[in-house]
Protein backbone atom coordinates (compact mmCIF):
# COMPACT_ATOMS: atom_id res chain seq x y z
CA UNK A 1 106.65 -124.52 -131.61
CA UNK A 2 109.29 -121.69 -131.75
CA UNK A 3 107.86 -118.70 -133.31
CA UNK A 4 109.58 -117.69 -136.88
CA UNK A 5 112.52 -115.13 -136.47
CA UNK A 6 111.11 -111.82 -138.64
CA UNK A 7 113.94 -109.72 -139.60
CA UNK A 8 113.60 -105.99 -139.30
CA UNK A 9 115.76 -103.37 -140.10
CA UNK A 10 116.16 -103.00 -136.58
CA UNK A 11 117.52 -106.51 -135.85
CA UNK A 12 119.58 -106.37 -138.66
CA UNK A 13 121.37 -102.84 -137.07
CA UNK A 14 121.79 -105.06 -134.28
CA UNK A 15 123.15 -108.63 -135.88
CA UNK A 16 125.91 -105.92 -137.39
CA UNK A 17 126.56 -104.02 -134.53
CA UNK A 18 127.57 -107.29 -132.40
CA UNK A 19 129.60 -108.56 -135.52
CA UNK A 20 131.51 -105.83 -135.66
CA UNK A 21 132.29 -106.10 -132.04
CA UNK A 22 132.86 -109.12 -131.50
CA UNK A 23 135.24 -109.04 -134.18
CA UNK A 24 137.15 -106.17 -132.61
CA UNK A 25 137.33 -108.26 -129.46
CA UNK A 26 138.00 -111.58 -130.99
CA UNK A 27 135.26 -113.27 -128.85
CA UNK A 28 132.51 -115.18 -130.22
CA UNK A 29 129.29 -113.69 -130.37
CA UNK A 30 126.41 -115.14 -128.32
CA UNK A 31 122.99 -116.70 -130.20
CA UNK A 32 120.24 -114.73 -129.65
CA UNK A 33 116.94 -115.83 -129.14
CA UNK A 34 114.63 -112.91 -130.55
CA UNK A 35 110.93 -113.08 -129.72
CA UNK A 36 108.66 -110.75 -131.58
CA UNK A 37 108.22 -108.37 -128.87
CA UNK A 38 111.77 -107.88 -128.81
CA UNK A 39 111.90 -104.47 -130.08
CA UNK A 40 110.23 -103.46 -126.77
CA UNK A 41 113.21 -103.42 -124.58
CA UNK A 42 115.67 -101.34 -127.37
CA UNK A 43 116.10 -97.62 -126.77
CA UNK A 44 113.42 -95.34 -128.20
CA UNK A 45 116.21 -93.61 -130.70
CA UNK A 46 117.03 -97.05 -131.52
CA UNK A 47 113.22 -97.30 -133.29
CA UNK A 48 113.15 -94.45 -134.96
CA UNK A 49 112.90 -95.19 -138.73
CA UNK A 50 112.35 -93.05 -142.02
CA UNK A 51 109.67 -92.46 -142.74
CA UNK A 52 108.36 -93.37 -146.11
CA UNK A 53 107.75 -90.42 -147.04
CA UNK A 54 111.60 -88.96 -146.94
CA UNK A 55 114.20 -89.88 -149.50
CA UNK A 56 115.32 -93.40 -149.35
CA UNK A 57 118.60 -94.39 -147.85
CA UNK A 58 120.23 -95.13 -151.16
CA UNK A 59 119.46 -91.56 -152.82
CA UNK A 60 121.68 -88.84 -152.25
CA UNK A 61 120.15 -85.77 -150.80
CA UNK A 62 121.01 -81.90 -150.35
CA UNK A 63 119.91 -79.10 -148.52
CA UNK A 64 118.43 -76.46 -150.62
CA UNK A 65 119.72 -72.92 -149.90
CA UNK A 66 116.70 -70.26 -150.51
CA UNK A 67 117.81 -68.04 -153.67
CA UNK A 68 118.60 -64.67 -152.24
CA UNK A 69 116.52 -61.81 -154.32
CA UNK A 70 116.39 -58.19 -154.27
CA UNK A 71 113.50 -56.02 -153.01
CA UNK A 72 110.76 -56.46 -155.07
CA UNK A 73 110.50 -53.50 -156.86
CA UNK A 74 107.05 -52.16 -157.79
CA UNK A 75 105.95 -51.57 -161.41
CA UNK A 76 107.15 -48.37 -162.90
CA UNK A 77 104.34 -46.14 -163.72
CA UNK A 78 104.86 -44.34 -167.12
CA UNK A 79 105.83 -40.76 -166.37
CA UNK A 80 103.21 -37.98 -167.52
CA UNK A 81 104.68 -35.42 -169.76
CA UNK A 82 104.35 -32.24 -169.18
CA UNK A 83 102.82 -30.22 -171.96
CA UNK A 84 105.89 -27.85 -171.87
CA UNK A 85 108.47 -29.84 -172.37
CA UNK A 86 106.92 -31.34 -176.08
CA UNK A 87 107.85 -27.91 -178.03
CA UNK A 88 111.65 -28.57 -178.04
CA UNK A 89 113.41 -25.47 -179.56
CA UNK A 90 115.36 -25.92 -182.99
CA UNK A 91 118.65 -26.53 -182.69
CA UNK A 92 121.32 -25.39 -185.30
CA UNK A 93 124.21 -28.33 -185.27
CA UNK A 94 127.69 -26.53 -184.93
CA UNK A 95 130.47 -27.27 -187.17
CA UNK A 96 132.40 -30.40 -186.32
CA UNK A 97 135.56 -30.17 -185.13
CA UNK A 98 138.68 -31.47 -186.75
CA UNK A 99 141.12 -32.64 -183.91
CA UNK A 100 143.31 -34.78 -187.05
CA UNK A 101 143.91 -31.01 -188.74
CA UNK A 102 147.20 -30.44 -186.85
CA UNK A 103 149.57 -27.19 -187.95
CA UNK A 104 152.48 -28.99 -186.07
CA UNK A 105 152.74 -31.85 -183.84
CA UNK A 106 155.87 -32.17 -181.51
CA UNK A 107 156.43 -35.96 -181.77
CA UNK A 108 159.24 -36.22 -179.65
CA UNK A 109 160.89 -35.81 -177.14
CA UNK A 110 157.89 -35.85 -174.71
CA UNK A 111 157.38 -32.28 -172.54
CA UNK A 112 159.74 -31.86 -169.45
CA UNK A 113 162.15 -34.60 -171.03
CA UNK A 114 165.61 -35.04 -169.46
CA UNK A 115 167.72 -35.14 -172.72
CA UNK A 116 171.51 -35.08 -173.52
CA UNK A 117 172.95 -33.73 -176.92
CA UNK A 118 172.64 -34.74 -179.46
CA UNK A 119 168.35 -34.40 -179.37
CA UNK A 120 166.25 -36.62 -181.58
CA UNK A 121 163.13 -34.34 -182.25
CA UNK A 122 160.83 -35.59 -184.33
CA UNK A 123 157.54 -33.36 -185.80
CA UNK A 124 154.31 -33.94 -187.96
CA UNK A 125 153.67 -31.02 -190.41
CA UNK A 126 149.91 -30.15 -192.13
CA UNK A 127 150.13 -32.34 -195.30
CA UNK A 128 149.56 -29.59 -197.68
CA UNK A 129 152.08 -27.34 -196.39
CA UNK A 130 155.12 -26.19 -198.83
CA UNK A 131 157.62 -23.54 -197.40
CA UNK A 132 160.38 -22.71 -195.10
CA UNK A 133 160.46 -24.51 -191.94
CA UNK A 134 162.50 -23.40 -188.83
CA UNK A 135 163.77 -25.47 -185.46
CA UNK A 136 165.41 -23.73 -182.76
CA UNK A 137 166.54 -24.63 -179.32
CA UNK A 138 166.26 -21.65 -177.04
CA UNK A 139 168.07 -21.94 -173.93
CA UNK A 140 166.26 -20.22 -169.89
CA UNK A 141 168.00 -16.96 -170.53
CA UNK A 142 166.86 -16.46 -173.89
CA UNK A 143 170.05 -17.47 -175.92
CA UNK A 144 170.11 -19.70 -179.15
CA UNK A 145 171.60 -22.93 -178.79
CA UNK A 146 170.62 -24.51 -181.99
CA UNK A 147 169.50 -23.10 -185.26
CA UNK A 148 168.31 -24.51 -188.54
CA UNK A 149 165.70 -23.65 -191.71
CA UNK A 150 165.36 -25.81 -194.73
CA UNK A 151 162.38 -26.15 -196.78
CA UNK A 152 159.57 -28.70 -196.66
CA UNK A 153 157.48 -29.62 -199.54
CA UNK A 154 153.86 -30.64 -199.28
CA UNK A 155 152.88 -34.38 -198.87
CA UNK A 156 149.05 -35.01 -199.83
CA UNK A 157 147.05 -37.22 -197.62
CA UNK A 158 150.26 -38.19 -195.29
CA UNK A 159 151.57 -35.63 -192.82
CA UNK A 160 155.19 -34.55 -193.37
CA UNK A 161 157.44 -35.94 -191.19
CA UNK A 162 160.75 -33.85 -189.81
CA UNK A 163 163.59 -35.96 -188.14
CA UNK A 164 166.71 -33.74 -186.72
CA UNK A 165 169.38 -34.35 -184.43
CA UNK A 166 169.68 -31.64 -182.56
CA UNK A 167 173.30 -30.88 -180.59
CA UNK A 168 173.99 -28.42 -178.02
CA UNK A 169 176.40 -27.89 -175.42
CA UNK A 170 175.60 -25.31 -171.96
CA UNK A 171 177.76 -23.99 -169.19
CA UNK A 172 175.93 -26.01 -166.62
CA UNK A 173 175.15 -29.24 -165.22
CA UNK A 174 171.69 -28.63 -166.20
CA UNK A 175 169.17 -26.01 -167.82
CA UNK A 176 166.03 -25.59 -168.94
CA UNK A 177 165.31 -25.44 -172.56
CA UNK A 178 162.46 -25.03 -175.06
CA UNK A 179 162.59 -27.10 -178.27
CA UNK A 180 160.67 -24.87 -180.71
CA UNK A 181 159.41 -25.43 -184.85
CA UNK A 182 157.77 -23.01 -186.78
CA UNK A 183 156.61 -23.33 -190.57
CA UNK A 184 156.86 -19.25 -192.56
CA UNK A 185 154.63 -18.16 -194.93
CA UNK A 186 156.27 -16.58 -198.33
CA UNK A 187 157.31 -12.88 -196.25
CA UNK A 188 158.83 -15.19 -193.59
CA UNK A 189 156.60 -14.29 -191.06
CA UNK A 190 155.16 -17.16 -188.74
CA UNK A 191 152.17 -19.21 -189.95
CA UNK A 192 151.86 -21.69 -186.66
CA UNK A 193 154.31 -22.25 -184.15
CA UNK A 194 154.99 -25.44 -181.54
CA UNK A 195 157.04 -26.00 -178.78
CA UNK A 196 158.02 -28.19 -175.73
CA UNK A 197 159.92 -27.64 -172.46
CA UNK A 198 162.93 -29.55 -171.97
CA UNK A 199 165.40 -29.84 -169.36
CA UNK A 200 168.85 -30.27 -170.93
CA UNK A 201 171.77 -32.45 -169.33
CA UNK A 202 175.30 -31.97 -170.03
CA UNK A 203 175.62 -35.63 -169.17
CA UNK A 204 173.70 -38.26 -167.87
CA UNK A 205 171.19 -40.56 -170.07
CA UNK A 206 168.20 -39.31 -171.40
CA UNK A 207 164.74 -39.64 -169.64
CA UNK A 208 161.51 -39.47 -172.39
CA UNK A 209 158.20 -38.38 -171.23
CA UNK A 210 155.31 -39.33 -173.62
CA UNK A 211 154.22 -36.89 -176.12
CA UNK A 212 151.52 -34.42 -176.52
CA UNK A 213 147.82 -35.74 -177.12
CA UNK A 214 147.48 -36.03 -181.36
CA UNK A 215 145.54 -32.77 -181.41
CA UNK A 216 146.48 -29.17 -181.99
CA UNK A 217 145.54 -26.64 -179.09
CA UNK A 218 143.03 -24.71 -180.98
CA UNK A 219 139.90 -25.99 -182.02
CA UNK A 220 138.55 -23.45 -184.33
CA UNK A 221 134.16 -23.74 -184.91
CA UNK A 222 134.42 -20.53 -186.64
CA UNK A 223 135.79 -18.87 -189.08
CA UNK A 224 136.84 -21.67 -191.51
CA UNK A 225 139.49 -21.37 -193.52
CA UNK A 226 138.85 -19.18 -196.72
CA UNK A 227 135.81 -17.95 -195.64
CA UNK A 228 134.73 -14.56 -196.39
CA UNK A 229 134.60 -12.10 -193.30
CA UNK A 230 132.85 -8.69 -193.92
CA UNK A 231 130.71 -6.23 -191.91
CA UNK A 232 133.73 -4.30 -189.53
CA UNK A 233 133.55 -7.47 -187.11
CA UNK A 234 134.73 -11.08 -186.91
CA UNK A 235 133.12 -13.54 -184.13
CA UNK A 236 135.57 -16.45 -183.20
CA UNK A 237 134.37 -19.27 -181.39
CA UNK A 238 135.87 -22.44 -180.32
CA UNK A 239 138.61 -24.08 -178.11
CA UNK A 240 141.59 -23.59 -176.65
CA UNK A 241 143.57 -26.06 -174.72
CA UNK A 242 146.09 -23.69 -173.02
CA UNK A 243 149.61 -24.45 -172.46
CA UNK A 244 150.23 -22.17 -169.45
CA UNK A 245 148.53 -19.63 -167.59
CA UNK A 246 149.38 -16.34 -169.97
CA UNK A 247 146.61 -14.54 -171.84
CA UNK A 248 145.47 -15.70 -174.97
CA UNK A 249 146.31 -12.97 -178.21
CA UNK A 250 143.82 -12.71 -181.31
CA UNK A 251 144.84 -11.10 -184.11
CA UNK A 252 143.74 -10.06 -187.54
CA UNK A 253 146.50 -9.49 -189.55
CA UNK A 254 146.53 -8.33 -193.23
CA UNK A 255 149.14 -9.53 -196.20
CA UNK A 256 151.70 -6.30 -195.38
CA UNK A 257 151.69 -7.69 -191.54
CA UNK A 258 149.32 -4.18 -190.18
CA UNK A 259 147.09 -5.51 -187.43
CA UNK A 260 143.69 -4.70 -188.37
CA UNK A 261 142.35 -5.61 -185.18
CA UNK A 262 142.88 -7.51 -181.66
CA UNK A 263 141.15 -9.49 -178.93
CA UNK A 264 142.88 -10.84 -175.80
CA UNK A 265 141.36 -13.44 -173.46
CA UNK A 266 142.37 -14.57 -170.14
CA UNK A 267 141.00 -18.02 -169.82
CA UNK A 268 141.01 -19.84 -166.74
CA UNK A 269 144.40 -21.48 -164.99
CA UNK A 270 145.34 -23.98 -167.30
CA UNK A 271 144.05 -27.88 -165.85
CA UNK A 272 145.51 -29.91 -169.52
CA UNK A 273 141.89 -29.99 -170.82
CA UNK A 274 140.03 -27.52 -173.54
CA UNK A 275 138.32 -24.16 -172.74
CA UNK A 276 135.97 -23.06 -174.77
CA UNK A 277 135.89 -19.23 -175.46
CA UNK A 278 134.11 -17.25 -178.10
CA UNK A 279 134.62 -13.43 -178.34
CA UNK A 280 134.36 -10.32 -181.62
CA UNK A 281 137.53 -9.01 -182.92
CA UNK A 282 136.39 -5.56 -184.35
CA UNK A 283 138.35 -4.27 -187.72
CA UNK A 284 138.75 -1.42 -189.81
CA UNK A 285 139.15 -1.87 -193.51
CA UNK A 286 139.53 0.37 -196.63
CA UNK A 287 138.72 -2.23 -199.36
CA UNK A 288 139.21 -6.16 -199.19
CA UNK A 289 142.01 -7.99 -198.51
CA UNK A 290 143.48 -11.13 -197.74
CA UNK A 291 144.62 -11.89 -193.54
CA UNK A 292 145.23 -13.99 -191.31
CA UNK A 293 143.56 -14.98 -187.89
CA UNK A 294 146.43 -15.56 -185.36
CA UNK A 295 145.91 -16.88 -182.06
CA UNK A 296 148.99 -16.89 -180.33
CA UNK A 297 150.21 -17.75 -176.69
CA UNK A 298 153.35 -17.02 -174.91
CA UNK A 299 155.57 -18.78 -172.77
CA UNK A 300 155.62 -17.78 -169.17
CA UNK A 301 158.78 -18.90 -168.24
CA UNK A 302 161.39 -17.90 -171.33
CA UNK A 303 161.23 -14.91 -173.37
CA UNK A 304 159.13 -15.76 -176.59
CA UNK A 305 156.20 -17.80 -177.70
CA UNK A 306 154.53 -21.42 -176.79
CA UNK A 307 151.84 -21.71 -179.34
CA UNK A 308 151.10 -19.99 -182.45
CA UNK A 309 147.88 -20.93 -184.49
CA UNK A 310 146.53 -18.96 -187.57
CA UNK A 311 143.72 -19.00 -190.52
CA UNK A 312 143.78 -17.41 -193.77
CA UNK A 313 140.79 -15.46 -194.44
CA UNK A 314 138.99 -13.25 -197.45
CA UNK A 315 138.25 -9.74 -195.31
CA UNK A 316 136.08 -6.88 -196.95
CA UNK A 317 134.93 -3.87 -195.05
């Protein structure tokens, strides 16, 4: 009696292995006669099996990466205060500043703009400003190229808007220029003053540069406006965001235009950010008055000013 065939997953790999060959070689495949000991002749690789254990064949399976971490880091320990620092001194808050209380903006054209005539300069005015208002075009040696005054009317809660075309011929290919407006209180003296730097084309195509930040270039913390100054001295504090590298003028300046009294300040080289500065502009009085704080800068390239700023104040000696 023949001993029953027992399939194992070895024979099987076999059985298919010799199918698939002799099917690639087109020759019939032999009959095997397979005796339970057969296994003993295969190659040991040929035996090696799963083990139950494992994931089974029909599963799939992936190699798990280990999840990168940082250092462990140790549990803070709560800091202990120091008995010195727990009195904190009283702090008065300063007054905040205003950046959206502009005198004049310069909308357009942007500083250093490459411009043929005609210009179209557009400004922002205070809101509650009424008077005479004043452009001019100065040219690098000083002379007038454009002139015009007209009066503006106040326009609560909106600023006022000035549009002008602005024509001018020069002698040149080129020159530089600065676009100036200025808003005069009821003598016709200057109450703030703006300006850019142009360079002016007699023909070409214009060039815009964006404008100045929506801010004026003083940032006053004190005096306010109206306020009551008394006592032979005035402290002003705040910030100035220069436009060049000239000295910055204070003034007090009563209603008949006398200078009562004067500060200047040489701030550091101007880097297009804010400097703070704080100084006492001592006065001499008779009885009170009304003034004005000017703070005034001048242009260091043409004759005249950059930047004009002022504050009406109540003085009393």
């Amino acid at each position: 009696m023949k001993p029953s065939l027992k399939l194992t997953p070895v024979l099987i790999f076999i059985v298919l292995l010799g199918c698939s060959r002799g099917q690639t070689s087109g020759q019939a495949l032999p009959s095997l006669s397979v005796s339970p000991s057969a296994e003993s002749w295969l190659p040991p690789q040929a035996l090696t099996l799963i083990p139950p254990s494992q994931t089974p064949l029909n599963q799939t399976t992936a190699t798990l990466l280990p999840i990168l971490s940082e250092t462990p880091t140790e549990t803070p320990v709560p800091p202990t205060l120091d008995p010195t620092y727990l009195n904190f001194p009283s702090v008065t808050p300063s007054p905040t500043l205003d950046p959206s209380r502009i005198l004049i903006r310069v909308v357009a054209p942007g500083p250093m703009s490459k411009v043929v005539s005609p210009i179209d300069f557009v400004a922002h005015l205070a809101p509650d400003y009424t008077g005479a208002t004043r452009i001019e075009l100065i040219g690098e040696n000083g002379a007038e190229l454009y002139r015009k005054i007209f009066k503006t009317f106040s326009n609560v809660g909106y600023y006022t808007r000035v549009n002008e075309k602005i024509n001018f011929e020069i002698k040149g290919a080129a020159e530089m220029a600065r676009l100036q407006i200025s808003t005069l209180d009821e003598k016709g003296r200057v109450k703030a003053f703006n300006s850019v730097r142009l360079l002016l084309q007699a023909v070409g195509e214009n060039e815009f540069t964006p404008p100045y930040a929506v801010q004026d270039r003083v940032l006053l913390r004190h005096p306010r406006s109206g306020k009551e100054i008394s006592g032979g001295s005035l402290p002003v504090t705040g910030e100035f965001w220069p436009a060049n590298d000239m000295p910055l003028i204070l003034e007090l300046i009563d209603i008949d235009g006398n200078v009562l009294g004067s500060r200047i300040l040489q701030l550091a080289p101007a880097d297009g950010k804010f400097q703070q500065f704080t100084t006492i502009i001592p006065y001499q009085l008779a009885k009170k008055t009304q003034a004005r704080l000017v703070i005034r800068q001048s242009d260091d390239r043409i004759d005249g000013l950059a930047y004009l700023f002022s504050l009406k104040l109540q003085v009393s000696p």
